[in-house]
Protein backbone atom coordinates (compact mmCIF):
# COMPACT_ATOMS: atom_id res chain seq x y z
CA UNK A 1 8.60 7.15 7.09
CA UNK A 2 5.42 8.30 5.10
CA UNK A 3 4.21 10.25 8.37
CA UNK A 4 7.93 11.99 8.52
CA UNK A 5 7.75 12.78 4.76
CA UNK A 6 4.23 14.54 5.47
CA UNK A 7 5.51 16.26 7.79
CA UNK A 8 8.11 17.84 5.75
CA UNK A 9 6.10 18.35 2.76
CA UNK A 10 2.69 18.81 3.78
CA UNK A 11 -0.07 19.02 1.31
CA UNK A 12 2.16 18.82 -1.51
CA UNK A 13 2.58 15.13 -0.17
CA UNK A 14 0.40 12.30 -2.30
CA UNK A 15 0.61 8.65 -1.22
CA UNK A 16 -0.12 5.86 -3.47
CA UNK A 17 -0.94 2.82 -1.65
CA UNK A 18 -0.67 0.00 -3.90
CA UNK A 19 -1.80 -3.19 -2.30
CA UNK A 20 -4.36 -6.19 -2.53
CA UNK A 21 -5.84 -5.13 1.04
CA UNK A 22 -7.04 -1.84 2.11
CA UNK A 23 -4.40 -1.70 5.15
CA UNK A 24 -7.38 0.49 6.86
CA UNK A 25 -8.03 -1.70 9.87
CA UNK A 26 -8.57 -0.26 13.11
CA UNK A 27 -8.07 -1.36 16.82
CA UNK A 28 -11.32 -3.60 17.62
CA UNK A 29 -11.43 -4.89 14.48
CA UNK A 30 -11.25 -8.48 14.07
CA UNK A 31 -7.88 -8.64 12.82
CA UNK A 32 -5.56 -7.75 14.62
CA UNK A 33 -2.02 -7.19 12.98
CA UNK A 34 -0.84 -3.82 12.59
CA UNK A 35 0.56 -4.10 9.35
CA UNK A 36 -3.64 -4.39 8.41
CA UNK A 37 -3.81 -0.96 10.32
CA UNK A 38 -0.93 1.28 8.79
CA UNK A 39 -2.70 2.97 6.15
CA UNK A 40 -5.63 4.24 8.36
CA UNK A 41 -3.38 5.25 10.88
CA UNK A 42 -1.63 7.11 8.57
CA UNK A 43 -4.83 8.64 7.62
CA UNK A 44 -5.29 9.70 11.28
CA UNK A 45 -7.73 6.73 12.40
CA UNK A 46 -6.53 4.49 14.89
CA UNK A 47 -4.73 3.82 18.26
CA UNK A 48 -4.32 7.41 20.10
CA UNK A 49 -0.57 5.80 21.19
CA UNK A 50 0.57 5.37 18.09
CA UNK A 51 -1.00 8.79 16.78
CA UNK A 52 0.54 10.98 19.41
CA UNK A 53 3.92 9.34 18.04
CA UNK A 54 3.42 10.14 14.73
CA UNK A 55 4.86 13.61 13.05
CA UNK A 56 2.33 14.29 10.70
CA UNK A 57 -0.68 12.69 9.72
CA UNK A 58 -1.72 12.41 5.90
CA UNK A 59 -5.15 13.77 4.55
CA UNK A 60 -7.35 10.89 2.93
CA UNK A 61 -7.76 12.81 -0.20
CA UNK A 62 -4.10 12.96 -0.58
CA UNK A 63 -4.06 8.90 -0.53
CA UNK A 64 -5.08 6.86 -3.28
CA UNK A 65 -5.28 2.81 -3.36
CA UNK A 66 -4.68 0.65 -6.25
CA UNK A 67 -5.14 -2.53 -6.39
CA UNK A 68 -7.69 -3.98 -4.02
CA UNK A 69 -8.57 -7.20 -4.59
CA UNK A 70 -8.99 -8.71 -1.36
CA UNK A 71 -12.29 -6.87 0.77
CA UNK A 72 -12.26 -7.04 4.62
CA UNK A 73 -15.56 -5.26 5.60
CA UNK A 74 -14.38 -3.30 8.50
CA UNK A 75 -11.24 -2.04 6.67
CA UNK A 76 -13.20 -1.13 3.73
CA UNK A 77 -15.64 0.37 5.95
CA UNK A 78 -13.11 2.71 7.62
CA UNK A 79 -11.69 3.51 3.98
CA UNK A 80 -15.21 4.68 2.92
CA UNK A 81 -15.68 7.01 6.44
CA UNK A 82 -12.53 8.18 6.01
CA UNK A 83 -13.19 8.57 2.07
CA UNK A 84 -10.08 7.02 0.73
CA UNK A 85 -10.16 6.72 -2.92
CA UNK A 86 -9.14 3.72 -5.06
CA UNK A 87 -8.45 2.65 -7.86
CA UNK A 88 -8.99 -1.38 -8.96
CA UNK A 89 -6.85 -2.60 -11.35
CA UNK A 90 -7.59 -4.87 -15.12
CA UNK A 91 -4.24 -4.20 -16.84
CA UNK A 92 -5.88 -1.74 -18.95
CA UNK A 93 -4.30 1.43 -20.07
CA UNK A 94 -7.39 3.09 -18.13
CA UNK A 95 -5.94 2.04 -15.02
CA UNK A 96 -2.78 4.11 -15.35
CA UNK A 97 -4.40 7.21 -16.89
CA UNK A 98 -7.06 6.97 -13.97
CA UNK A 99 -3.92 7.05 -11.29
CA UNK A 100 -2.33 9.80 -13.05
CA UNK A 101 -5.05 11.95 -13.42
CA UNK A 102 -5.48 11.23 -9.55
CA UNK A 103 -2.46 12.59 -8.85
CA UNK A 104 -2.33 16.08 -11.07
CA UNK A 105 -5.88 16.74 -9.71
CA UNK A 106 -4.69 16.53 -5.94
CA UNK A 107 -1.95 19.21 -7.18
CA UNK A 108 0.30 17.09 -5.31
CA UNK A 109 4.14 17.74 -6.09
CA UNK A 110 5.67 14.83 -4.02
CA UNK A 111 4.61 11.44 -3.87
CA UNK A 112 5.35 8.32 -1.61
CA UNK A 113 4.67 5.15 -2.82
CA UNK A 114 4.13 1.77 -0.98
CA UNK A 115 4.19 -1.34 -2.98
CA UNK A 116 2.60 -4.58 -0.54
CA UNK A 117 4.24 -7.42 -2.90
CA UNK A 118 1.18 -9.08 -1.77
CA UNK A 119 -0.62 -7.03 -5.00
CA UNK A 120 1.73 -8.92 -7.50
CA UNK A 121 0.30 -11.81 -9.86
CA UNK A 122 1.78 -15.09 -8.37
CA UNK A 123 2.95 -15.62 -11.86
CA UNK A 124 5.66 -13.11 -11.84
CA UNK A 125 6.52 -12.91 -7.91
CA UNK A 126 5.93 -16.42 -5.60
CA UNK A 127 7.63 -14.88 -2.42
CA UNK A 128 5.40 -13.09 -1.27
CA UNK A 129 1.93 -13.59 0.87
CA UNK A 130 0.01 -13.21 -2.39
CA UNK A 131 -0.92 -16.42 -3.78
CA UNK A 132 -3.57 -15.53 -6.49
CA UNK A 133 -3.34 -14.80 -10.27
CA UNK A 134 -5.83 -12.24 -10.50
CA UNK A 135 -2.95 -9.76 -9.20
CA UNK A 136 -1.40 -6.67 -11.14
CA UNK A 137 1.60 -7.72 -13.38
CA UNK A 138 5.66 -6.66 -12.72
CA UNK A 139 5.30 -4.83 -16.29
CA UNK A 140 1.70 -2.83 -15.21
CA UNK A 141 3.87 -1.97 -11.46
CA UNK A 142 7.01 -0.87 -13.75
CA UNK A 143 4.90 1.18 -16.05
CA UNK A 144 1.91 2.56 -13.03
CA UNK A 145 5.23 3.63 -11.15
CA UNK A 146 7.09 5.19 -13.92
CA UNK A 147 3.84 7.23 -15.20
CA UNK A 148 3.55 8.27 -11.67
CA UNK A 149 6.89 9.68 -11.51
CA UNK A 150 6.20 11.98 -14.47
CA UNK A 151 3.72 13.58 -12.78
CA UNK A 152 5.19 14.22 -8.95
CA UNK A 153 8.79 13.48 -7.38
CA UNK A 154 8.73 9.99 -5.66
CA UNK A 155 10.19 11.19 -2.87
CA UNK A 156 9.51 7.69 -0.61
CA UNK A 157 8.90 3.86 -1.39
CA UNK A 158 8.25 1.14 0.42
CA UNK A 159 8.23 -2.33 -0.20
CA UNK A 160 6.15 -4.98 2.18
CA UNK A 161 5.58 -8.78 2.60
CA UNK A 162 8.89 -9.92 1.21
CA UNK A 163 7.94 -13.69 2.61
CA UNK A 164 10.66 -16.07 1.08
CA UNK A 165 9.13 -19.06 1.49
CA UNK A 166 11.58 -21.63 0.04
CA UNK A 167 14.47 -19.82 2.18
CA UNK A 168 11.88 -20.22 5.13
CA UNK A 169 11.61 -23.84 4.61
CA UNK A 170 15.32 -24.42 4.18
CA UNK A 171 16.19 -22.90 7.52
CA UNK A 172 13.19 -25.10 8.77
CA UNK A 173 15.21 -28.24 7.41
CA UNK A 174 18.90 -26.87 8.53
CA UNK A 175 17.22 -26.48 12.24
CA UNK A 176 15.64 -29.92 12.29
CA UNK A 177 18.48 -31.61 10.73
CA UNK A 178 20.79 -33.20 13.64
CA UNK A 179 24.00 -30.95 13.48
């Protein structure tokens, strides 16, 4: 959806990738899952199959990161060829006015979000594959996403890694159970 939205809007088009990984894997890499890939592909890095496919491809100075907290080498290492900014995040006011500023200085008018629950403190969101309490706050997401939206039209979202676990584990029990 984020490659479609490029190419309708074009430059005008800022993404803010807000995630604990960098999402900038590559094929060869060591992990393999392509939901580890997305954002460099995206970015115009990754398997020629998938790139023919895509409509539009989104410059890396139109993409911005916030959140990192979990550092694959070879991901990070692709974000720093491509020269992906980011943005780390302590729950300071800095944090938003750094984002914001970001996103006037691209002159971007649209923006597409993506919000990987995995960047959530486990203390406000367990279903998710983020397990750690070093993660951004629901309060710091409402208020990073709201500032954002002052600045340029959210014209996409996406939410990732919705894992319910205790719903996953009940339909583990209902299939073992003998009915």
């Amino acid at each position: 959806p984020f490659s479609h939205l490029a190419s309708v809007y074009g430059s005008s088009l800022a993404v803010l990738w807000i995630d604990a990984h960098s999402d900038t894997s590559v094929p060869g890499d060591s992990y393999t899952g392509f939901h580890s890939m997305a954002l460099a592909t995206l970015a115009g890095e990754g398997d020629a199959g998938v790139l023919a496919e895509l409509p539009a491809l989104i410059p890396p100075a139109n993409i911005l990161q916030v959140g990192l907290r979990h550092w694959d080498g070879e991901g990070i290492a692709v974000k720093e060829r491509l020269g992906i900014q980011s943005v780390g995040w302590t729950d300071t006011p800095n944090d938003n006015r750094q984002v914001l500023e970001w996103i006037a200085g691209t002159g971007a008018r649209q923006l597409a979000v993506h919000i990987n629950l995995d960047v959530i403190d486990r203390r406000d969101l367990t279903d998710s594959t983020g397990q750690a309490t070093d993660g951004m706050r629901m309060s710091a997401l409402v208020s990073l996403v709201t500032g954002a939206a002052g600045v340029a039209d959210i014209v996409g979202l996406s939410l990732a890694e919705h894992i319910p676990t205790e719903l996953m584990r009940l339909s583990g029990l209902l299939r073992d159970l003998p009915l």
